[in-house]
PDB file of N, CA and C in Angstrom:
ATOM      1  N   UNK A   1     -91.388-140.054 -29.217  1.00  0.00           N
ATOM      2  CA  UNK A   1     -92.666-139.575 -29.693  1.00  0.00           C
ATOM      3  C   UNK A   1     -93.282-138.606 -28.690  1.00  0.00           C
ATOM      4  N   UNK A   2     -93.190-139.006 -27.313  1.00  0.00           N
ATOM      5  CA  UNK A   2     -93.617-138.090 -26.375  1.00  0.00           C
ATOM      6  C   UNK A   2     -93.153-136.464 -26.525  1.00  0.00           C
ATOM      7  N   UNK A   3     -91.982-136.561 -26.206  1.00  0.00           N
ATOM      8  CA  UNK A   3     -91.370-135.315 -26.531  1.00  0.00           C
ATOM      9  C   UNK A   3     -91.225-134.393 -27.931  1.00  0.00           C
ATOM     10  N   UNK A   4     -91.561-135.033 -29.036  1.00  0.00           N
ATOM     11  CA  UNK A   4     -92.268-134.352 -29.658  1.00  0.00           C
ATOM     12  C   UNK A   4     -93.226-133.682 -29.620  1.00  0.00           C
ATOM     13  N   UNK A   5     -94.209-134.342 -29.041  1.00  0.00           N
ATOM     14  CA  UNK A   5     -95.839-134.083 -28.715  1.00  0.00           C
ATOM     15  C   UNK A   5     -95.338-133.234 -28.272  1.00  0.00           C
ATOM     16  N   UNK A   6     -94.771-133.306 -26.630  1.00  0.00           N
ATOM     17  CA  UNK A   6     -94.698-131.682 -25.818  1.00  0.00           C
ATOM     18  C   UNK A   6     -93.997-130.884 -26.241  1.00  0.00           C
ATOM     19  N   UNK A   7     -93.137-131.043 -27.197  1.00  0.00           N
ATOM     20  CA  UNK A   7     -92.271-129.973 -27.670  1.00  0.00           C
ATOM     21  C   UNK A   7     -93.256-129.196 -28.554  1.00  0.00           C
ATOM     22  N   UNK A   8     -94.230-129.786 -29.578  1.00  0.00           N
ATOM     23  CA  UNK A   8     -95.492-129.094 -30.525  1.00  0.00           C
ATOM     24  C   UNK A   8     -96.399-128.179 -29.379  1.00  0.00           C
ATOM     25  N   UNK A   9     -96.710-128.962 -28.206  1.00  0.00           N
ATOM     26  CA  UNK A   9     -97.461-128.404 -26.788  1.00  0.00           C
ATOM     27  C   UNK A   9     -96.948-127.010 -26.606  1.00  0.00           C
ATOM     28  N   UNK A  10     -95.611-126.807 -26.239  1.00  0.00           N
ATOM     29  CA  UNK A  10     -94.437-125.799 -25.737  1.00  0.00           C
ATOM     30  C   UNK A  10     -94.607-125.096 -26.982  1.00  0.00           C
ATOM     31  N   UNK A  11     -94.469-125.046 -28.274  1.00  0.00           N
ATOM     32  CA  UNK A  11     -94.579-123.994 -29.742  1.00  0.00           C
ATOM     33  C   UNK A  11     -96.094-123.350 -29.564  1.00  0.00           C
ATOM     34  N   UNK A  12     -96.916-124.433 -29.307  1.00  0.00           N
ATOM     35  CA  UNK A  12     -98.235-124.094 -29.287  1.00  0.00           C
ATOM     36  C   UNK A  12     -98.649-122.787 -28.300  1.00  0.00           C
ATOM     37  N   UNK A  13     -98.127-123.563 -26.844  1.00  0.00           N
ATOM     38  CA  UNK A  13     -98.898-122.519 -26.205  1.00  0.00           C
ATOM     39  C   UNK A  13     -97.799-121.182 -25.928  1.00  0.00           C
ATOM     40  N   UNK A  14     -96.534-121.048 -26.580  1.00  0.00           N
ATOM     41  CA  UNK A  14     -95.651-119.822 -26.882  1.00  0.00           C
ATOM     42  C   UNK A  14     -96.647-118.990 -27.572  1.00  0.00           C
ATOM     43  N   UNK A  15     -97.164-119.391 -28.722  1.00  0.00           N
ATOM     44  CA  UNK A  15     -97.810-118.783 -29.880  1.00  0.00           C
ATOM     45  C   UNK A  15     -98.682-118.468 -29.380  1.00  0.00           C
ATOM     46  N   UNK A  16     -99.837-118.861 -28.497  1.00  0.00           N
ATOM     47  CA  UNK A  16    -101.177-118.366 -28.008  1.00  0.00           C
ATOM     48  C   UNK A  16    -100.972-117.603 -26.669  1.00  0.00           C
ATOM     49  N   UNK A  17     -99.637-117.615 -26.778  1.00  0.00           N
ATOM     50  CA  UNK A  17     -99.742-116.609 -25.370  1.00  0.00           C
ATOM     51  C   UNK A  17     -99.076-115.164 -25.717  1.00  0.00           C
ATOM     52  N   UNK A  18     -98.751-115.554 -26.914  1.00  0.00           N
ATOM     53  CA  UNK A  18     -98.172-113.955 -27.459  1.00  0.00           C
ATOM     54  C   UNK A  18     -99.356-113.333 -28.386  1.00  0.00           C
ATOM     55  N   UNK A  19    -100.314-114.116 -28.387  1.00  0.00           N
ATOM     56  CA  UNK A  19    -101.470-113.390 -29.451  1.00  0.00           C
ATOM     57  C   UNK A  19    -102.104-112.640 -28.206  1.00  0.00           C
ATOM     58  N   UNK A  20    -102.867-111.507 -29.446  1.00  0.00           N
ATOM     59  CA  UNK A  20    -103.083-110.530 -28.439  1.00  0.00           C
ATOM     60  C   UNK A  20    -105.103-111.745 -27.812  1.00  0.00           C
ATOM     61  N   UNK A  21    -105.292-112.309 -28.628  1.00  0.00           N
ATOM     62  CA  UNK A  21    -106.663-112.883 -28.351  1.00  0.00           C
ATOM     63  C   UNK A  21    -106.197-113.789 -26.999  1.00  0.00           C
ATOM     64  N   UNK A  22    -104.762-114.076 -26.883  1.00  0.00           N
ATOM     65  CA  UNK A  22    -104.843-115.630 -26.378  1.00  0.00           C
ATOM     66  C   UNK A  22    -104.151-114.704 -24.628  1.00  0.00           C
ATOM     67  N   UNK A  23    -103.579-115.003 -24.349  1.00  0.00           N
ATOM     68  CA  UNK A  23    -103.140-114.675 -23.139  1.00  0.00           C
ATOM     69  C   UNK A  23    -102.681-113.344 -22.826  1.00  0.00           C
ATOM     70  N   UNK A  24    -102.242-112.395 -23.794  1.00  0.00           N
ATOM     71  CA  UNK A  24    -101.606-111.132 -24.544  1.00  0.00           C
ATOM     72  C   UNK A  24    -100.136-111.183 -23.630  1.00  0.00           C
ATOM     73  N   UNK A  25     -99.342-111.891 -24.109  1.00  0.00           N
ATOM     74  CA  UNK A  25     -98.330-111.822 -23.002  1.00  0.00           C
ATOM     75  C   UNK A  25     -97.273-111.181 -24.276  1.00  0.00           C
ATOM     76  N   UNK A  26     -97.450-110.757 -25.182  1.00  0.00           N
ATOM     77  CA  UNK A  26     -97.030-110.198 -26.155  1.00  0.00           C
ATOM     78  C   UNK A  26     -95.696-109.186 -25.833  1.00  0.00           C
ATOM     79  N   UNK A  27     -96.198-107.940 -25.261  1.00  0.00           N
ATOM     80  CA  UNK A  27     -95.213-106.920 -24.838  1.00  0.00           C
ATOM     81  C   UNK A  27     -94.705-107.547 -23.728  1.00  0.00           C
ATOM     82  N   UNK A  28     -94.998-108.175 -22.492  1.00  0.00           N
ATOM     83  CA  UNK A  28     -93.674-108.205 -21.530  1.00  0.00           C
ATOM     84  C   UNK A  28     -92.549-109.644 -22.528  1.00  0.00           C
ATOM     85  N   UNK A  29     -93.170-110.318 -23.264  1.00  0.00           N
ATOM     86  CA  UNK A  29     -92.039-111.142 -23.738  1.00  0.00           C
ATOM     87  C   UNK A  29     -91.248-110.108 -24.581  1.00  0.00           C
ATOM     88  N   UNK A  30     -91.417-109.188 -25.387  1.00  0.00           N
ATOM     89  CA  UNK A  30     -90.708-108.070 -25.972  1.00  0.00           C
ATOM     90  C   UNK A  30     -89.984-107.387 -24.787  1.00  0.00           C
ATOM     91  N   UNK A  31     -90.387-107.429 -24.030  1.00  0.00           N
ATOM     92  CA  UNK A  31     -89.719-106.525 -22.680  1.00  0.00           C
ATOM     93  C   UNK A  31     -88.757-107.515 -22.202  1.00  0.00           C
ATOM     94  N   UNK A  32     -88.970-109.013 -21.952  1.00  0.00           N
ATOM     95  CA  UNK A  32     -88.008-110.009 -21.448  1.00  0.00           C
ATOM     96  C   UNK A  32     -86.700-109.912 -22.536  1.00  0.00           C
ATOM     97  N   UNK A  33     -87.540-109.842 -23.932  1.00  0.00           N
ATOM     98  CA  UNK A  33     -86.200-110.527 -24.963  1.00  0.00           C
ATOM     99  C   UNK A  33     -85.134-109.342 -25.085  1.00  0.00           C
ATOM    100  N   UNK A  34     -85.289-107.468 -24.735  1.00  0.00           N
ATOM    101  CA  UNK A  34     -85.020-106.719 -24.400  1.00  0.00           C
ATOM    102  C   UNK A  34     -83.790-106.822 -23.461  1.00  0.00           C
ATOM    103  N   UNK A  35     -84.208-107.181 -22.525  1.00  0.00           N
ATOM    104  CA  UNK A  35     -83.162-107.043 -21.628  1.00  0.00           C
ATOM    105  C   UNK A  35     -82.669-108.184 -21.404  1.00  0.00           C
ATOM    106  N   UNK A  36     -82.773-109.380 -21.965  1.00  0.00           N
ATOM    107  CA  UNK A  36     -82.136-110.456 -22.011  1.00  0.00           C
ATOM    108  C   UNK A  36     -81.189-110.749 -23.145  1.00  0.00           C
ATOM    109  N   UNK A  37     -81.775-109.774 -24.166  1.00  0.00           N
ATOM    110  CA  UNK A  37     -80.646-109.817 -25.325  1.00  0.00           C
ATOM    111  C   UNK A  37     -79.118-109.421 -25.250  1.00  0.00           C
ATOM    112  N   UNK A  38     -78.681-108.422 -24.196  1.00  0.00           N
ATOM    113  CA  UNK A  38     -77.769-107.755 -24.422  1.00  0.00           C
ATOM    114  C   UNK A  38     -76.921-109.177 -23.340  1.00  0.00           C
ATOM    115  N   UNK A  39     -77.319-109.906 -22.312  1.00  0.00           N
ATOM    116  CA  UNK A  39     -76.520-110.606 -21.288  1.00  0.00           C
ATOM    117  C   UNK A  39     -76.223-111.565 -22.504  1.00  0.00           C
ATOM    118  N   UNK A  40     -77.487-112.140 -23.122  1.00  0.00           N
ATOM    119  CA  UNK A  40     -77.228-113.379 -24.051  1.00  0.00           C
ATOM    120  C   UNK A  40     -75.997-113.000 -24.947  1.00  0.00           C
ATOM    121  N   UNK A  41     -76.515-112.084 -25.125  1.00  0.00           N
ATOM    122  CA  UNK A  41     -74.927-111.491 -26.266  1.00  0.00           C
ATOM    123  C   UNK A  41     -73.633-111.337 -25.396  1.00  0.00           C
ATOM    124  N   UNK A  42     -73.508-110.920 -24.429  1.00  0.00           N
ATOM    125  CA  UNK A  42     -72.108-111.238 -23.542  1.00  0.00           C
ATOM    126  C   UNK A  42     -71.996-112.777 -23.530  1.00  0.00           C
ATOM    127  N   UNK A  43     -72.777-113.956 -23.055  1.00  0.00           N
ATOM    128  CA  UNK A  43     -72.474-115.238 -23.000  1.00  0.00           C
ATOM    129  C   UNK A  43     -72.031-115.974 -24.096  1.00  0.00           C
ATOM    130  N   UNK A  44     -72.988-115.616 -25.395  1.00  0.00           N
ATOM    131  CA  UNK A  44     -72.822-116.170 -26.427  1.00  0.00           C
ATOM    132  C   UNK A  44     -70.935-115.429 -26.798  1.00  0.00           C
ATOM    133  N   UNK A  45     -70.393-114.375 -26.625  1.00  0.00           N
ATOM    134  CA  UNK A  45     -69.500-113.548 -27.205  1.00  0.00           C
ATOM    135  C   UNK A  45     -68.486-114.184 -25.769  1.00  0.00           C
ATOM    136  N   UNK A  46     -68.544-114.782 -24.715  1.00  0.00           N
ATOM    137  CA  UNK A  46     -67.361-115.483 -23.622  1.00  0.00           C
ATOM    138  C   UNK A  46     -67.471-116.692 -23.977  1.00  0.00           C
ATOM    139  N   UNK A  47     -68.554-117.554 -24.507  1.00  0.00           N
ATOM    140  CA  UNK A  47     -68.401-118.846 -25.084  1.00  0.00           C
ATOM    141  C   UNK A  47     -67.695-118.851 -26.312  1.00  0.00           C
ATOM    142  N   UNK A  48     -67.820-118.038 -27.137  1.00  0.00           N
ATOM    143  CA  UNK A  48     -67.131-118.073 -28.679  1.00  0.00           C
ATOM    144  C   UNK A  48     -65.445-118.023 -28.463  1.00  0.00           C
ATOM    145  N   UNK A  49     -65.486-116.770 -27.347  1.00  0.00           N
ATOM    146  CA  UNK A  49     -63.771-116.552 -26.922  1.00  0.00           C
ATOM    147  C   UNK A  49     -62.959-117.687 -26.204  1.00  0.00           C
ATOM    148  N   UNK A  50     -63.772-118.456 -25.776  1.00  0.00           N
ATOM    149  CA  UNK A  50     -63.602-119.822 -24.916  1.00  0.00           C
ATOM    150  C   UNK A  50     -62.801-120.618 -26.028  1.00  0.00           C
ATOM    151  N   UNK A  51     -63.923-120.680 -26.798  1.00  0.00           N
ATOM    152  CA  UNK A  51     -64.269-122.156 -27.947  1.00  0.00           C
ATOM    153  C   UNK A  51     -62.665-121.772 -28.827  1.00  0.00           C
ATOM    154  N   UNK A  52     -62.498-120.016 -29.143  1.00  0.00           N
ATOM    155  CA  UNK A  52     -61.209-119.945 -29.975  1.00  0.00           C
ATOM    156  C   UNK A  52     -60.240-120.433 -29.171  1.00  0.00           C
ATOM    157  N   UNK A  53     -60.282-120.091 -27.782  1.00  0.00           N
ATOM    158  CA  UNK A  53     -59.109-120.158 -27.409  1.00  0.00           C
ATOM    159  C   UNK A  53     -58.725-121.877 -27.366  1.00  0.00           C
ATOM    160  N   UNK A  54     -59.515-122.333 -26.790  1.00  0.00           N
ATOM    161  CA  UNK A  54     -59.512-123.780 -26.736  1.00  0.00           C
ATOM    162  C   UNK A  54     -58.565-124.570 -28.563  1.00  0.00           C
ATOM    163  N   UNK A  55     -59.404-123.726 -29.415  1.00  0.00           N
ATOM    164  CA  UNK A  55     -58.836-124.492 -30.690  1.00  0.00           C
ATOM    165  C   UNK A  55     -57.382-124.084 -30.860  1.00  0.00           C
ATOM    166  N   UNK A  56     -56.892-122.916 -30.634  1.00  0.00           N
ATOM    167  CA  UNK A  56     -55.512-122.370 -31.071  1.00  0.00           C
ATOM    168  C   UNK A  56     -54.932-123.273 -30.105  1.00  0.00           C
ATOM    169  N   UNK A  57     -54.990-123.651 -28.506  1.00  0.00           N
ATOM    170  CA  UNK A  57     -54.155-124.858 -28.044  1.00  0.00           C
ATOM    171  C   UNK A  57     -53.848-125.977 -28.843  1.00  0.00           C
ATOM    172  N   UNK A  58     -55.023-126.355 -29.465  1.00  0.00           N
ATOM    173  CA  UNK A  58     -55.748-127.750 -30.047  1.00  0.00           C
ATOM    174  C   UNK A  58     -55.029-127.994 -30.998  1.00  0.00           C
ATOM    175  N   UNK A  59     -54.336-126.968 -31.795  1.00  0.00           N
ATOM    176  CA  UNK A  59     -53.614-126.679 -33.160  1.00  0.00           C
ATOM    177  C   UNK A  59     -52.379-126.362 -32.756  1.00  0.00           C
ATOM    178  N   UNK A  60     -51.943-126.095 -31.761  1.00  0.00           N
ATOM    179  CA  UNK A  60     -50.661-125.677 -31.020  1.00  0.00           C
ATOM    180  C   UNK A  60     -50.115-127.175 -30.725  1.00  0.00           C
ATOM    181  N   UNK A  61     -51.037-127.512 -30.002  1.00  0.00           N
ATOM    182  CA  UNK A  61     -50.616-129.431 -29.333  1.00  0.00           C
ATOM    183  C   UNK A  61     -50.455-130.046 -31.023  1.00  0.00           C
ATOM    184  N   UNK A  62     -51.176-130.031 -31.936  1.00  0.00           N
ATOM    185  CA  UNK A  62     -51.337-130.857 -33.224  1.00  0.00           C
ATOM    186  C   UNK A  62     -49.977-130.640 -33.669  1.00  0.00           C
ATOM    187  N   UNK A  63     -49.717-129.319 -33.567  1.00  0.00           N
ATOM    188  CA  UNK A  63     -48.362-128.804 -34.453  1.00  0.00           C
ATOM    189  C   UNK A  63     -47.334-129.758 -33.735  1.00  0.00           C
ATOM    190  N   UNK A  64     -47.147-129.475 -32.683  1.00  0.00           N
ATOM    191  CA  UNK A  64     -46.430-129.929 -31.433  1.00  0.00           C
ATOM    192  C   UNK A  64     -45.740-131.588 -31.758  1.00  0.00           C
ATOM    193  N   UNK A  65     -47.090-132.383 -31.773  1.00  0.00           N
ATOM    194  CA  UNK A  65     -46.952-133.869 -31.883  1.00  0.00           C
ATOM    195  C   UNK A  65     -46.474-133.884 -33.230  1.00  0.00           C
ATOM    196  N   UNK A  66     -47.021-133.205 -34.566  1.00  0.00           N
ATOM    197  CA  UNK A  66     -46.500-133.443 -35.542  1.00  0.00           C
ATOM    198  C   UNK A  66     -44.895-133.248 -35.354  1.00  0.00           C
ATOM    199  N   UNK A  67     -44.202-132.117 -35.129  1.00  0.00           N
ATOM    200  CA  UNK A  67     -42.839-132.196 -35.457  1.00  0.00           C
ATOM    201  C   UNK A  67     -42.417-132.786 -34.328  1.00  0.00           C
ATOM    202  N   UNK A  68     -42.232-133.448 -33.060  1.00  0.00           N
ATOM    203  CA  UNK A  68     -42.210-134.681 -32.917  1.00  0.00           C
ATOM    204  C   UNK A  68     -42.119-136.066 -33.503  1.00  0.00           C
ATOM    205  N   UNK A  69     -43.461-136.363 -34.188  1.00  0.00           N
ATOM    206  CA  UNK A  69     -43.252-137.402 -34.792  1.00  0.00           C
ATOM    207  C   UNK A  69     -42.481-137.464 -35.755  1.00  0.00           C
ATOM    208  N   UNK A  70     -42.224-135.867 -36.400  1.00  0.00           N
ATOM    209  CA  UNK A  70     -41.289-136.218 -37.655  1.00  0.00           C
ATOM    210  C   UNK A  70     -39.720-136.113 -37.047  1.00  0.00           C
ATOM    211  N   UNK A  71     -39.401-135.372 -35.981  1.00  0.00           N
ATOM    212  CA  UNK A  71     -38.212-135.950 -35.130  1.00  0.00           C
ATOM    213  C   UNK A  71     -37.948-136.894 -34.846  1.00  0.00           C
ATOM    214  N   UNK A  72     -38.887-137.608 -34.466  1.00  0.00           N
ATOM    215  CA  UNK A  72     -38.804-139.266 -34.699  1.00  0.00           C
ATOM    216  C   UNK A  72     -38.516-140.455 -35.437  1.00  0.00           C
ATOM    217  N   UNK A  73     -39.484-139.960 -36.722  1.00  0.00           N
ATOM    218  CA  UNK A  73     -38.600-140.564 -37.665  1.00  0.00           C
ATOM    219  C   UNK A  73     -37.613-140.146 -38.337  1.00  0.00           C
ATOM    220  N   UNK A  74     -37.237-138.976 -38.364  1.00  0.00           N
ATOM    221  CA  UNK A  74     -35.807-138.847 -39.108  1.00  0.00           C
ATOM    222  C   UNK A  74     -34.591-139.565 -38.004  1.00  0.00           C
ATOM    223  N   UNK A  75     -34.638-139.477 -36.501  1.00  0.00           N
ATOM    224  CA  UNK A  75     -34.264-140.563 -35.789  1.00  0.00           C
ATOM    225  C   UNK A  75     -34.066-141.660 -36.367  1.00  0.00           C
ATOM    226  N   UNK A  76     -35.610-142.563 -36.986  1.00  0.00           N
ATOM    227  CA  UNK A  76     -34.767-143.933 -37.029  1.00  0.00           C
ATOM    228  C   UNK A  76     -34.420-143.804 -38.426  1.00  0.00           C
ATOM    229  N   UNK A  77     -34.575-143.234 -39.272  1.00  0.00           N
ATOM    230  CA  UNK A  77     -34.035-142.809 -40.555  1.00  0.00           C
ATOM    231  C   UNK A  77     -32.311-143.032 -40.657  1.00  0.00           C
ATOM    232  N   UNK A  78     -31.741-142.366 -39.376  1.00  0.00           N
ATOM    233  CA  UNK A  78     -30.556-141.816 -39.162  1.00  0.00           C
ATOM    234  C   UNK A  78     -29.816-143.390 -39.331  1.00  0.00           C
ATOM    235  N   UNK A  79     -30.502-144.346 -37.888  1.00  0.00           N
ATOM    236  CA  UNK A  79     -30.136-145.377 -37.207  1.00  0.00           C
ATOM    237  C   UNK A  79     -30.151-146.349 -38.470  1.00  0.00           C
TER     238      UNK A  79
END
């Protein structure tokens, strides 16, 4: 429940600090999201390349164990 509260707190005072009545922090957050957009977009675009690469192993090992296991049983198939 707490962290709700402060999380509504944290929306709240985002919003009154980008109005031009409330704090006017308006343009330098346009100026932050500016030049923070293009790094975020490199991180977000080395995490995604991560995450593929990670799955094509993931599906490489799956393949892997599968024909294995079916080497296996045609093994005791044989026996």
């Amino acid at each position: 429940m707490v962290t709700i509260i402060f999380g509504i707190a944290c929306i709240a005072f985002t919003v009154f600090a980008c109005l031009p009545t409330g704090l006017g922090w308006g343009s330098e957050i346009i100026f932050f999201l500016k030049g923070a957009t293009p790094v975020l977009a490199a991180l977000v675009g080395l995490l995604a390349i991560l995450i593929g690469i990670a799955d094509i192993r993931d599906r490489q090992e799956a393949k892997r164990e599968e024909l294995e296991a079916l080497k296996a049983e045609q093994g005791e198939n044989k026996l």
